[in-house]
PDB file of N, CA and C in Angstrom:
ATOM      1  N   UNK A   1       0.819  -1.189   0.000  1.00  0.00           N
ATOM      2  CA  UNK A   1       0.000   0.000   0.000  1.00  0.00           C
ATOM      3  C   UNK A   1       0.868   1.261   0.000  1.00  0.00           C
ATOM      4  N   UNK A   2       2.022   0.984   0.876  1.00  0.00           N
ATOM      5  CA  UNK A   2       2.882   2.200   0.564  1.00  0.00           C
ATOM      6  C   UNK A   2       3.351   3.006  -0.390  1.00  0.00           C
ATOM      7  N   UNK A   3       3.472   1.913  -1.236  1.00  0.00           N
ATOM      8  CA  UNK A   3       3.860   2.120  -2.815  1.00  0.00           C
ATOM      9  C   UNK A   3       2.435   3.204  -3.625  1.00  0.00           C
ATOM     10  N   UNK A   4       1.631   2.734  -3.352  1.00  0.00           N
ATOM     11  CA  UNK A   4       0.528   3.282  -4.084  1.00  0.00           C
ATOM     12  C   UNK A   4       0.502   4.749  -3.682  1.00  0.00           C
ATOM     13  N   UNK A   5       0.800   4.837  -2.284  1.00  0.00           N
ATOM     14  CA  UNK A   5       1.205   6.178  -1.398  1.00  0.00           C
ATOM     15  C   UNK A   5       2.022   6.904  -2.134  1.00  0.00           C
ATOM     16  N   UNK A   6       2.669   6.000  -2.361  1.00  0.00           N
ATOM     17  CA  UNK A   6       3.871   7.202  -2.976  1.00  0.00           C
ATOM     18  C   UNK A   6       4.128   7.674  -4.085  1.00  0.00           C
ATOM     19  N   UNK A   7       2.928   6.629  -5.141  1.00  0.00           N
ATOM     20  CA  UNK A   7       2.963   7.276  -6.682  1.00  0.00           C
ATOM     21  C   UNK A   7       1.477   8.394  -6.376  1.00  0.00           C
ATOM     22  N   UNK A   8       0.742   8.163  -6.036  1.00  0.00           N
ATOM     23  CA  UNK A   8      -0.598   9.331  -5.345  1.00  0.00           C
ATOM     24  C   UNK A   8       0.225  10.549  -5.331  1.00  0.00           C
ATOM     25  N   UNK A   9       1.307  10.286  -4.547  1.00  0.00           N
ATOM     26  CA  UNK A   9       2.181  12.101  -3.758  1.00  0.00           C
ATOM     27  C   UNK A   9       3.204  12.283  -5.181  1.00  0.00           C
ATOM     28  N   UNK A  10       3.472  11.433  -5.931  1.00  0.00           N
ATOM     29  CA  UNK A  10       4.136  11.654  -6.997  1.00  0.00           C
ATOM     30  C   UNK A  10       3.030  12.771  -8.310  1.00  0.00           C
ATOM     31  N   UNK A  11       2.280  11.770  -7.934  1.00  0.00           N
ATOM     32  CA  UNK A  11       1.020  12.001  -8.810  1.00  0.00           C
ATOM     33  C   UNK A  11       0.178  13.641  -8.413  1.00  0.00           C
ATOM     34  N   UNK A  12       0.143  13.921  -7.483  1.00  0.00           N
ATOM     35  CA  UNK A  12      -0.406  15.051  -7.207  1.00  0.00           C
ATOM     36  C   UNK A  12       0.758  16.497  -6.947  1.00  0.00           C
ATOM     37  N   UNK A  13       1.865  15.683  -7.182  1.00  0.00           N
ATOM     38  CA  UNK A  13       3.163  16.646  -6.925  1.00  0.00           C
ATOM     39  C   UNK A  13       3.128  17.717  -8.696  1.00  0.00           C
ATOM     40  N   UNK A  14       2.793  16.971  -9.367  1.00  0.00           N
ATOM     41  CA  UNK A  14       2.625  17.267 -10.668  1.00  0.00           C
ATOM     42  C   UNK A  14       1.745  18.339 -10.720  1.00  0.00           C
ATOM     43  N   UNK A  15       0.445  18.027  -9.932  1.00  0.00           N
ATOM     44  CA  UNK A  15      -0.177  19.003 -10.031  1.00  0.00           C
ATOM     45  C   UNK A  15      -0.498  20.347  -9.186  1.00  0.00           C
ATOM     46  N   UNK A  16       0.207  20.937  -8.538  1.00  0.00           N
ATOM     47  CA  UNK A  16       0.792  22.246  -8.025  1.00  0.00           C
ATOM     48  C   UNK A  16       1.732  22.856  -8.853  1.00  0.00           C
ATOM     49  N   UNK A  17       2.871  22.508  -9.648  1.00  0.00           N
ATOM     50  CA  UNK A  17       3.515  23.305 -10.667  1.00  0.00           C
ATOM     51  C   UNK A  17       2.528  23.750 -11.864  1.00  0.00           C
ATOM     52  N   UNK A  18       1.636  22.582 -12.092  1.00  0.00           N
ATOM     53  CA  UNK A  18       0.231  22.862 -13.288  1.00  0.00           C
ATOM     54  C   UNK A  18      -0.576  23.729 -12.616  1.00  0.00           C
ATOM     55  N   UNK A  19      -1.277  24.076 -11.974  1.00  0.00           N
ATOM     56  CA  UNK A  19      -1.626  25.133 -11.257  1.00  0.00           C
ATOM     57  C   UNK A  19      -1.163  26.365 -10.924  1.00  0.00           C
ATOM     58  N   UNK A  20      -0.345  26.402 -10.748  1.00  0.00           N
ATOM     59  CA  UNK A  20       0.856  27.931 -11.045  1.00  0.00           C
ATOM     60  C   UNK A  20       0.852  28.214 -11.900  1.00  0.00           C
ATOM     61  N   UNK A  21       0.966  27.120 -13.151  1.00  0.00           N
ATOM     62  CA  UNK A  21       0.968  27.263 -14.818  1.00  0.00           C
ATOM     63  C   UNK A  21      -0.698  28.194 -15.203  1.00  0.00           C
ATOM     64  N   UNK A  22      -1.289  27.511 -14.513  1.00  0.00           N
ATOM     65  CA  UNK A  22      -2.934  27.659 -14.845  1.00  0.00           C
ATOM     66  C   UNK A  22      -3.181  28.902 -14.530  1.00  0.00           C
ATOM     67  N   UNK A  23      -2.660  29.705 -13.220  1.00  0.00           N
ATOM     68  CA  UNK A  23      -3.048  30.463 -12.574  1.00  0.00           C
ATOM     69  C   UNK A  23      -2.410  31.867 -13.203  1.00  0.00           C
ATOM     70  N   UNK A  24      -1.753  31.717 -14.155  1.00  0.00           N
ATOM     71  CA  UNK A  24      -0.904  32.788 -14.840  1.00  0.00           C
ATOM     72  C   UNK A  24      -2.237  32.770 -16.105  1.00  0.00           C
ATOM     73  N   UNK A  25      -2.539  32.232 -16.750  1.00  0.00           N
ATOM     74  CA  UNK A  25      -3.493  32.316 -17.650  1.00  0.00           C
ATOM     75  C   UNK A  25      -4.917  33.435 -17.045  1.00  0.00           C
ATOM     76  N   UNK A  26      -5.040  34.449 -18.073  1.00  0.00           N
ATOM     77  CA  UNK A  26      -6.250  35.299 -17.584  1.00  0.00           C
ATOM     78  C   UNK A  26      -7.562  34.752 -17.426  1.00  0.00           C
ATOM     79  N   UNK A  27      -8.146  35.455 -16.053  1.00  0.00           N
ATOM     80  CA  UNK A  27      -8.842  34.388 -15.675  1.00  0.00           C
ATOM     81  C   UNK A  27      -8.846  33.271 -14.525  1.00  0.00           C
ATOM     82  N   UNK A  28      -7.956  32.897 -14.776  1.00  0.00           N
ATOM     83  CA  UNK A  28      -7.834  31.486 -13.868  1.00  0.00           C
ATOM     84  C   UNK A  28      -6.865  31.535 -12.530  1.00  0.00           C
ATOM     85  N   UNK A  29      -6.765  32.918 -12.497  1.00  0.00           N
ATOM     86  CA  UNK A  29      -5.823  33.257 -11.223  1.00  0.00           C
ATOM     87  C   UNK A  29      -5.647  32.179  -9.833  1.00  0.00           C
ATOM     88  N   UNK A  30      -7.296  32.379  -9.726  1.00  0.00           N
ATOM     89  CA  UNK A  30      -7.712  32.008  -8.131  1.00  0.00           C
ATOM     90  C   UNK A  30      -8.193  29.674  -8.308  1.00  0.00           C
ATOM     91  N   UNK A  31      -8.330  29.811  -9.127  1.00  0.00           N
ATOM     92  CA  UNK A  31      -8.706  28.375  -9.838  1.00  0.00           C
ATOM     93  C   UNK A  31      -6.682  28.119  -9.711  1.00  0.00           C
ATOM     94  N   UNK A  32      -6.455  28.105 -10.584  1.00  0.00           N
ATOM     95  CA  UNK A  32      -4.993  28.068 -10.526  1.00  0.00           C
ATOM     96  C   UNK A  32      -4.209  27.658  -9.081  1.00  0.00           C
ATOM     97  N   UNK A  33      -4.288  28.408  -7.897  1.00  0.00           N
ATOM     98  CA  UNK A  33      -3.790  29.133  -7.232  1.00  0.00           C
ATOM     99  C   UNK A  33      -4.270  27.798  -6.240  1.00  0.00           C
ATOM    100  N   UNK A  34      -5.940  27.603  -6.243  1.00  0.00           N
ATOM    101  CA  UNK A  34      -6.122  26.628  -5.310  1.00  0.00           C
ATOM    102  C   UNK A  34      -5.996  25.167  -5.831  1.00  0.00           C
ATOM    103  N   UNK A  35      -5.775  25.039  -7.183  1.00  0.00           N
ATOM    104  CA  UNK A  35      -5.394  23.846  -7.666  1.00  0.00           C
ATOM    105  C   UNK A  35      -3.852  23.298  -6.576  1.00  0.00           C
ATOM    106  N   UNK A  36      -3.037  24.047  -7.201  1.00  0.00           N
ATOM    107  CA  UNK A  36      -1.579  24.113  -6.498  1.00  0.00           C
ATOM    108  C   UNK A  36      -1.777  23.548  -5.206  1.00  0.00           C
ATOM    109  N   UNK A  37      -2.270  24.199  -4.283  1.00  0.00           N
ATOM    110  CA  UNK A  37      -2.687  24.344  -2.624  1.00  0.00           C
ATOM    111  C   UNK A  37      -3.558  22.904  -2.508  1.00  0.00           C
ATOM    112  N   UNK A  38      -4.252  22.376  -3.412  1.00  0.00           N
ATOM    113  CA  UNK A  38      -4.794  21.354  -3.215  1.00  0.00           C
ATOM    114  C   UNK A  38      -4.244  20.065  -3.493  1.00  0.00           C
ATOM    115  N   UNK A  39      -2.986  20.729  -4.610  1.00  0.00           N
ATOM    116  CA  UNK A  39      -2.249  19.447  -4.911  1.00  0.00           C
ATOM    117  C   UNK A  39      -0.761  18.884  -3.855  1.00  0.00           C
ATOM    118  N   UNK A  40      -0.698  20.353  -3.649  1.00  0.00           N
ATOM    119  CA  UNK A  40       0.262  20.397  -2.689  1.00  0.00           C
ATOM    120  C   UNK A  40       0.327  19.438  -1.296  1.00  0.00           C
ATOM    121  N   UNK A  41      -0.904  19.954  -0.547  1.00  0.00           N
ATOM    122  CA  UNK A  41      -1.278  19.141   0.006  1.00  0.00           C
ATOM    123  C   UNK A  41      -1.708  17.683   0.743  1.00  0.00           C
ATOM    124  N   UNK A  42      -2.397  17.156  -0.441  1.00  0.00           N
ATOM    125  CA  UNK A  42      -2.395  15.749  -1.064  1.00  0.00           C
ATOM    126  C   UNK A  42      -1.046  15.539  -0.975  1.00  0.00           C
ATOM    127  N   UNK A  43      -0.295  15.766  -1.956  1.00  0.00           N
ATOM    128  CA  UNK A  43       0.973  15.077  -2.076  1.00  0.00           C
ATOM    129  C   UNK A  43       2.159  15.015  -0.905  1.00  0.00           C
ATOM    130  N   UNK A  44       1.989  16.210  -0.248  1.00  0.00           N
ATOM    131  CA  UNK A  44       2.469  16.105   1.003  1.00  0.00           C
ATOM    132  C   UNK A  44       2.073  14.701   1.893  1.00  0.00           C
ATOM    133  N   UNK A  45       0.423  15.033   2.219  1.00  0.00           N
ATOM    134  CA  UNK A  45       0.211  13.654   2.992  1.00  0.00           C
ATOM    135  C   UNK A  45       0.424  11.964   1.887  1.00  0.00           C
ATOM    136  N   UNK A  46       0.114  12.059   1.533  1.00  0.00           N
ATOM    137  CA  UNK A  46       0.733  10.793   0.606  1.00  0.00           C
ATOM    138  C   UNK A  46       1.768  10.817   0.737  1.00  0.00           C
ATOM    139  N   UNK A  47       2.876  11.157   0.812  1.00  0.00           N
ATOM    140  CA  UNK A  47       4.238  11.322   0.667  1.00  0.00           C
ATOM    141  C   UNK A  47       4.576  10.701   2.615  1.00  0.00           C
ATOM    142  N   UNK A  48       3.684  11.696   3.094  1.00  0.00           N
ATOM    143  CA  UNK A  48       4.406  11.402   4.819  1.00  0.00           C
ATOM    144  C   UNK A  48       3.478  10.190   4.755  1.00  0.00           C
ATOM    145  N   UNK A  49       2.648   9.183   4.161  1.00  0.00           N
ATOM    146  CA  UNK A  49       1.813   8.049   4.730  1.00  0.00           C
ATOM    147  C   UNK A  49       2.615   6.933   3.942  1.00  0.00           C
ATOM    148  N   UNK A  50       3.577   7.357   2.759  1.00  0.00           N
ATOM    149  CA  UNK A  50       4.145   6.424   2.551  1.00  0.00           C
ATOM    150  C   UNK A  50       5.841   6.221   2.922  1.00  0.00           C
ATOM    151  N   UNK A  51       6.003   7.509   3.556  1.00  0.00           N
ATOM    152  CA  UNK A  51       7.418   6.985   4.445  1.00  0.00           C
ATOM    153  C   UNK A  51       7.283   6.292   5.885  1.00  0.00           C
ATOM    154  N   UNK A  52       5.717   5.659   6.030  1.00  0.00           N
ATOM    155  CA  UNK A  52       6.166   4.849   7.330  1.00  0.00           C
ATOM    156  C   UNK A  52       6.864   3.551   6.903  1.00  0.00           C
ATOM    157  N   UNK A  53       6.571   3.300   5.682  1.00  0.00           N
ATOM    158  CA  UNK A  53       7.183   1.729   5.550  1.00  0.00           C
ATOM    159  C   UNK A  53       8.378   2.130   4.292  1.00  0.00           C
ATOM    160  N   UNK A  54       8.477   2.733   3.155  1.00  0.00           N
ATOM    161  CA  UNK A  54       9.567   3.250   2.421  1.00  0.00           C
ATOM    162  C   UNK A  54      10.585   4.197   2.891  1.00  0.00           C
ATOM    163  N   UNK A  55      12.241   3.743   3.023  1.00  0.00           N
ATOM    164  CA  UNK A  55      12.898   4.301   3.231  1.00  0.00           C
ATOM    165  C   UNK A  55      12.920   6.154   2.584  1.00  0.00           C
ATOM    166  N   UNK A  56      12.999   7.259   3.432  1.00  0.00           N
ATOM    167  CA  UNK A  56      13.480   8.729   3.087  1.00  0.00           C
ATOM    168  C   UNK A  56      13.646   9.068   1.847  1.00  0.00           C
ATOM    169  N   UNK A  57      14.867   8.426   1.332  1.00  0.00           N
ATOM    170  CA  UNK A  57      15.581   8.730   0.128  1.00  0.00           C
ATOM    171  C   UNK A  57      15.297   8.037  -0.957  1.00  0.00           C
ATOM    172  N   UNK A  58      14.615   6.644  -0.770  1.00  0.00           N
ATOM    173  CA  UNK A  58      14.038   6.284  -1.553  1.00  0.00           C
ATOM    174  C   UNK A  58      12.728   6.969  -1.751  1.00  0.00           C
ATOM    175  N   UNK A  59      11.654   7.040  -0.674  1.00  0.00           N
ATOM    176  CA  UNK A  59      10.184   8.040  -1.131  1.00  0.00           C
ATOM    177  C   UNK A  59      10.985   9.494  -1.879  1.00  0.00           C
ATOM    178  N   UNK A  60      11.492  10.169  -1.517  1.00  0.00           N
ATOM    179  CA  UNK A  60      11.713  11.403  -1.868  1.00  0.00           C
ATOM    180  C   UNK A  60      12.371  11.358  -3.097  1.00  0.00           C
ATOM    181  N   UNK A  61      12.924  10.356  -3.784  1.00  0.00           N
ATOM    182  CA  UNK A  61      13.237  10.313  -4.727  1.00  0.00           C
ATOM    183  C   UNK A  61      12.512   9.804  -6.188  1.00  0.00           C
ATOM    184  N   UNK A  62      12.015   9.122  -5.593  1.00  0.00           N
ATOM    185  CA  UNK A  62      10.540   8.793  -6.425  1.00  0.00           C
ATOM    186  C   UNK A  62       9.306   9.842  -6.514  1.00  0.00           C
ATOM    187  N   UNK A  63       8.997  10.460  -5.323  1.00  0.00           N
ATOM    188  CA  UNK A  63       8.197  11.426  -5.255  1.00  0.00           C
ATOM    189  C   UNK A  63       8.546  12.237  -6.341  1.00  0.00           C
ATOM    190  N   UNK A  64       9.858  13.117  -6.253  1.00  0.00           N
ATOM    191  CA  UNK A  64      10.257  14.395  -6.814  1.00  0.00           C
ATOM    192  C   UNK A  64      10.665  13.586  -8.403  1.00  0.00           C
ATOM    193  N   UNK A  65      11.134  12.559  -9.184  1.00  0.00           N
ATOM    194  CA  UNK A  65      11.261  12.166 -10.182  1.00  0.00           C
ATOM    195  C   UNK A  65       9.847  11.992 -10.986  1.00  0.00           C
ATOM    196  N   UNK A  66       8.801  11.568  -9.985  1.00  0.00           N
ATOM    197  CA  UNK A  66       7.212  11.347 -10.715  1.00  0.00           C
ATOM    198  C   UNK A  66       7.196  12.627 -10.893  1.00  0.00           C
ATOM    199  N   UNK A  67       7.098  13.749 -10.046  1.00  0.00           N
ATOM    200  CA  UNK A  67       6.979  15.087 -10.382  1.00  0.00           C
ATOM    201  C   UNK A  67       7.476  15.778 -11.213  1.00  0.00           C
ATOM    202  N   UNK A  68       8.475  15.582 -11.678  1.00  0.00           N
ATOM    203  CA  UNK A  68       9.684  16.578 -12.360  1.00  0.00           C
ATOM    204  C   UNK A  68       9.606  15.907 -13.778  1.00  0.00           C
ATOM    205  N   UNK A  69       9.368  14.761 -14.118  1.00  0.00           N
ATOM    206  CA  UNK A  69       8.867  14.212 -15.246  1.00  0.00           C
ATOM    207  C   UNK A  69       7.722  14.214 -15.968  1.00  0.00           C
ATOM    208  N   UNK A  70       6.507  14.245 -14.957  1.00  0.00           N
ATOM    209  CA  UNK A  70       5.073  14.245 -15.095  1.00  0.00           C
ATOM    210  C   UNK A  70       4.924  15.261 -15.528  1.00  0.00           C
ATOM    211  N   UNK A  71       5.684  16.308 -14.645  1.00  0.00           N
ATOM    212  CA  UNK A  71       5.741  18.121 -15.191  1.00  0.00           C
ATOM    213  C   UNK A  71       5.932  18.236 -16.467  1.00  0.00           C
ATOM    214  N   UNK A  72       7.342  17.956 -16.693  1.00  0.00           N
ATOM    215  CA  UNK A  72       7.703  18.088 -18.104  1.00  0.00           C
ATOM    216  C   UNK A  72       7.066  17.283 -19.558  1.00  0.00           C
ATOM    217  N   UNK A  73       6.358  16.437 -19.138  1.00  0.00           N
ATOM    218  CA  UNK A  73       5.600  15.993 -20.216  1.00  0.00           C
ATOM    219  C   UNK A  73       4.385  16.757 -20.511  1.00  0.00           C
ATOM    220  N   UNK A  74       3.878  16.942 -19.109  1.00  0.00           N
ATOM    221  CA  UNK A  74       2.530  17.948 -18.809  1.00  0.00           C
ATOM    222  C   UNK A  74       3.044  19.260 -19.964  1.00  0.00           C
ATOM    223  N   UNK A  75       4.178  19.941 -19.975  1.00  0.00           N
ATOM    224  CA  UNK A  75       4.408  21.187 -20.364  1.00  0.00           C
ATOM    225  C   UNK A  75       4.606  20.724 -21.791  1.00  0.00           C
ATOM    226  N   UNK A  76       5.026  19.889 -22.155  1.00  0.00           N
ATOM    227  CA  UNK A  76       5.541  19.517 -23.833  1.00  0.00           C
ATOM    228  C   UNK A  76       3.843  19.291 -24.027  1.00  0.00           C
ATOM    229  N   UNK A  77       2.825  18.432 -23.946  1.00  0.00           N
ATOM    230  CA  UNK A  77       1.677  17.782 -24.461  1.00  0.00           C
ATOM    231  C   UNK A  77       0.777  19.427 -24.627  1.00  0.00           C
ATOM    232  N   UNK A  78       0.830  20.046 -23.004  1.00  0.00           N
ATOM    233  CA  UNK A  78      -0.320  21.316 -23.202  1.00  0.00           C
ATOM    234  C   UNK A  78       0.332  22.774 -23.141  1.00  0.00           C
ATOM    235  N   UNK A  79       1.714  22.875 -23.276  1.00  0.00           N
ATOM    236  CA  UNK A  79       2.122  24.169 -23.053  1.00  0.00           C
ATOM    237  C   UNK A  79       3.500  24.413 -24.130  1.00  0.00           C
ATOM    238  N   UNK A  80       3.030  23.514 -25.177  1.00  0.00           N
ATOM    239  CA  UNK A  80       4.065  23.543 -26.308  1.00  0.00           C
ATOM    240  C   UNK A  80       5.838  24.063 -26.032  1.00  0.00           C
ATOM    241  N   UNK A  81       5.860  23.258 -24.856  1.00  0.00           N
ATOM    242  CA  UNK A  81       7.504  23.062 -23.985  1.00  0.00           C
ATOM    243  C   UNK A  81       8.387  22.576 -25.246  1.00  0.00           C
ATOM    244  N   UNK A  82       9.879  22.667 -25.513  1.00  0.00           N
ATOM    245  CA  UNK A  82      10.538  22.248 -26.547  1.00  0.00           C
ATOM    246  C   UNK A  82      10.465  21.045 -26.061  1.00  0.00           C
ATOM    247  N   UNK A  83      10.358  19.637 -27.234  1.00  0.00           N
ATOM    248  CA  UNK A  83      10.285  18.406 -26.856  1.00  0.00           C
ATOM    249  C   UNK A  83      11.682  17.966 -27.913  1.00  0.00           C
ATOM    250  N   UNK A  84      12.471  18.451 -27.348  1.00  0.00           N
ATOM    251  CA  UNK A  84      14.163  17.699 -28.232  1.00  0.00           C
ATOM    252  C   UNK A  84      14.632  16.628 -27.975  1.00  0.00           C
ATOM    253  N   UNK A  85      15.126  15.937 -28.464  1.00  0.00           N
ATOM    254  CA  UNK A  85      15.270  14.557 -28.331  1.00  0.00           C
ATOM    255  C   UNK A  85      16.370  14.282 -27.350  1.00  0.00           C
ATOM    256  N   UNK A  86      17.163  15.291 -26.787  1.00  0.00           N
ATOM    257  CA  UNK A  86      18.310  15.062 -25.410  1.00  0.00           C
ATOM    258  C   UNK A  86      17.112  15.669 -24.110  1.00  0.00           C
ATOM    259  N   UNK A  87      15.998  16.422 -24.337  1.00  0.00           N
ATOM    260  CA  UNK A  87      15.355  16.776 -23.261  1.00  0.00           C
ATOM    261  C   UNK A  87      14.469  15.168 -22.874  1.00  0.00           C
ATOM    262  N   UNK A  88      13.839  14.868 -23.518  1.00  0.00           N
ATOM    263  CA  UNK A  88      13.298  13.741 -23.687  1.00  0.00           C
ATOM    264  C   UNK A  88      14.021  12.738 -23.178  1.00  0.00           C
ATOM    265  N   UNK A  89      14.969  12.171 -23.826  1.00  0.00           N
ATOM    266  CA  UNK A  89      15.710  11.307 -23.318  1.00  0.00           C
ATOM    267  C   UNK A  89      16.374  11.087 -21.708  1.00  0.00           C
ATOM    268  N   UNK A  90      16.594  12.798 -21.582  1.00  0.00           N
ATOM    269  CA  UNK A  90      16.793  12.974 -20.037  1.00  0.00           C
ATOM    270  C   UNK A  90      15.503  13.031 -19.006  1.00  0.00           C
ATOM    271  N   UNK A  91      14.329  13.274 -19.177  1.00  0.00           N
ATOM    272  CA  UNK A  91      13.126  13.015 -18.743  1.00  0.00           C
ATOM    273  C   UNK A  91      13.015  10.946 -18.390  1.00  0.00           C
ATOM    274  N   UNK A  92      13.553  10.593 -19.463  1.00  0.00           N
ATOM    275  CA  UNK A  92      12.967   9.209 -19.804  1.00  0.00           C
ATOM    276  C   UNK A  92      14.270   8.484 -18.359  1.00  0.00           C
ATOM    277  N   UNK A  93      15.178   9.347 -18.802  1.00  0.00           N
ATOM    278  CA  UNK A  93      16.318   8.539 -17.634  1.00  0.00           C
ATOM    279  C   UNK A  93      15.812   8.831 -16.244  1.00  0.00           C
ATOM    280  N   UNK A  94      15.161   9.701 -15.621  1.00  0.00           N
ATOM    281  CA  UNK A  94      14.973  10.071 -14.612  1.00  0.00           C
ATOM    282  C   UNK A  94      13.410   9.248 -14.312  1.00  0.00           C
ATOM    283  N   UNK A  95      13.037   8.857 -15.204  1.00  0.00           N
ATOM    284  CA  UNK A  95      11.703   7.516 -15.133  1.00  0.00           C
ATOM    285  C   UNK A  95      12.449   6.215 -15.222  1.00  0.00           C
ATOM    286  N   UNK A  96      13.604   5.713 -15.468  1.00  0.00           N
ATOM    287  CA  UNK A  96      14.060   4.749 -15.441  1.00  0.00           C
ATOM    288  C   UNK A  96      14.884   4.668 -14.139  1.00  0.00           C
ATOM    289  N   UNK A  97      14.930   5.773 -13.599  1.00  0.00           N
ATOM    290  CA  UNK A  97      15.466   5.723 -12.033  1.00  0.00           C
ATOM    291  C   UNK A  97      14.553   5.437 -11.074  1.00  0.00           C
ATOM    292  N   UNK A  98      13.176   6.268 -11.628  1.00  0.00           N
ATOM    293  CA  UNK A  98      12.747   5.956 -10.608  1.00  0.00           C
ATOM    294  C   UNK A  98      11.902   4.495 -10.651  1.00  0.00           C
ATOM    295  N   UNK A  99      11.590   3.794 -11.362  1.00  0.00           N
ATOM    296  CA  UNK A  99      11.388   1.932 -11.865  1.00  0.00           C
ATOM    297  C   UNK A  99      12.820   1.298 -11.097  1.00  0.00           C
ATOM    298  N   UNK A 100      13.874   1.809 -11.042  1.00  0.00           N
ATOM    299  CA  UNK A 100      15.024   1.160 -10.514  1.00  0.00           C
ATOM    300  C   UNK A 100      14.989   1.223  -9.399  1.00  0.00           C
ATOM    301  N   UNK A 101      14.649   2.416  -8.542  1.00  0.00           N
ATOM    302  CA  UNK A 101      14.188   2.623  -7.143  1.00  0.00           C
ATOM    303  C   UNK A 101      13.072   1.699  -6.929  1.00  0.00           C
ATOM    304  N   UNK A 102      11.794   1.419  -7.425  1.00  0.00           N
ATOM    305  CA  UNK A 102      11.092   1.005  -6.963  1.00  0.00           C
ATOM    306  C   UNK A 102      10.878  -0.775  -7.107  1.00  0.00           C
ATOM    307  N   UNK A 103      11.986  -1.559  -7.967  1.00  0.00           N
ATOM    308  CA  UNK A 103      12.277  -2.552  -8.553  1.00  0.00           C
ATOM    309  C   UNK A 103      13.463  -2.752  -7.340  1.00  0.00           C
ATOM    310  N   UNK A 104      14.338  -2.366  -6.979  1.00  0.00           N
ATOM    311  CA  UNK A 104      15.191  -2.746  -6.092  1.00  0.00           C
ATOM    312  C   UNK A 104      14.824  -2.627  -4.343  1.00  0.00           C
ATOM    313  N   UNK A 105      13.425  -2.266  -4.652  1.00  0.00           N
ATOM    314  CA  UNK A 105      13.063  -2.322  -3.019  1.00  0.00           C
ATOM    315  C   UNK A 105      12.295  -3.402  -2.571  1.00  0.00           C
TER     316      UNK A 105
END
């Protein structure tokens, strides 16, 4: 179950940088703003419910890799982010770390 914990806080970590994104768009200031705060949140507690049984450095590293990847795909698919084939590839390595983290535990 921990595991599931910790892709949830991965999973909602994504969505507080998308919300900042959102919240710059006219309009969507306050929508935006509590997206973030809501994702934030979430992912926080998911994150502290799955370090009772996953080691620190392993959750936190998985956490912030689901995030930082999820982001950057999020920004290439809806925010026409450069999608170059060394950005990509370095996205893809930092998803193969974190399968290695979660395969070696």
């Amino acid at each position: 179950m921990a595991w599931l914990y910790l892709f949830l806080a991965g999973f909602f970590e994504i969505g507080w940088p998308l919300g900042l994104k959102i919240s710059q768009a006219a309009g969507n200031k306050f929508l935006g703003i509590a997206l973030a705060v809501f994702s934030m949140t979430l992912s926080g507690i998911f994150l502290w419910m799955a370090q009772k049984s996953i080691p620190i450095g392993t959750a936190y590293a998985v956490w912030t890799g689901i995030g930082a990847a999820g982001t950057f795909f999020i920004g290439i698919i809806f925010f026409n982010d450069p999608a170059s084939f060394w950005r990509i590839f370095s996205a893809m390595l930092i998803l193969m770390g974190v399968i290695g983290l979660k395969l070696s535990a």
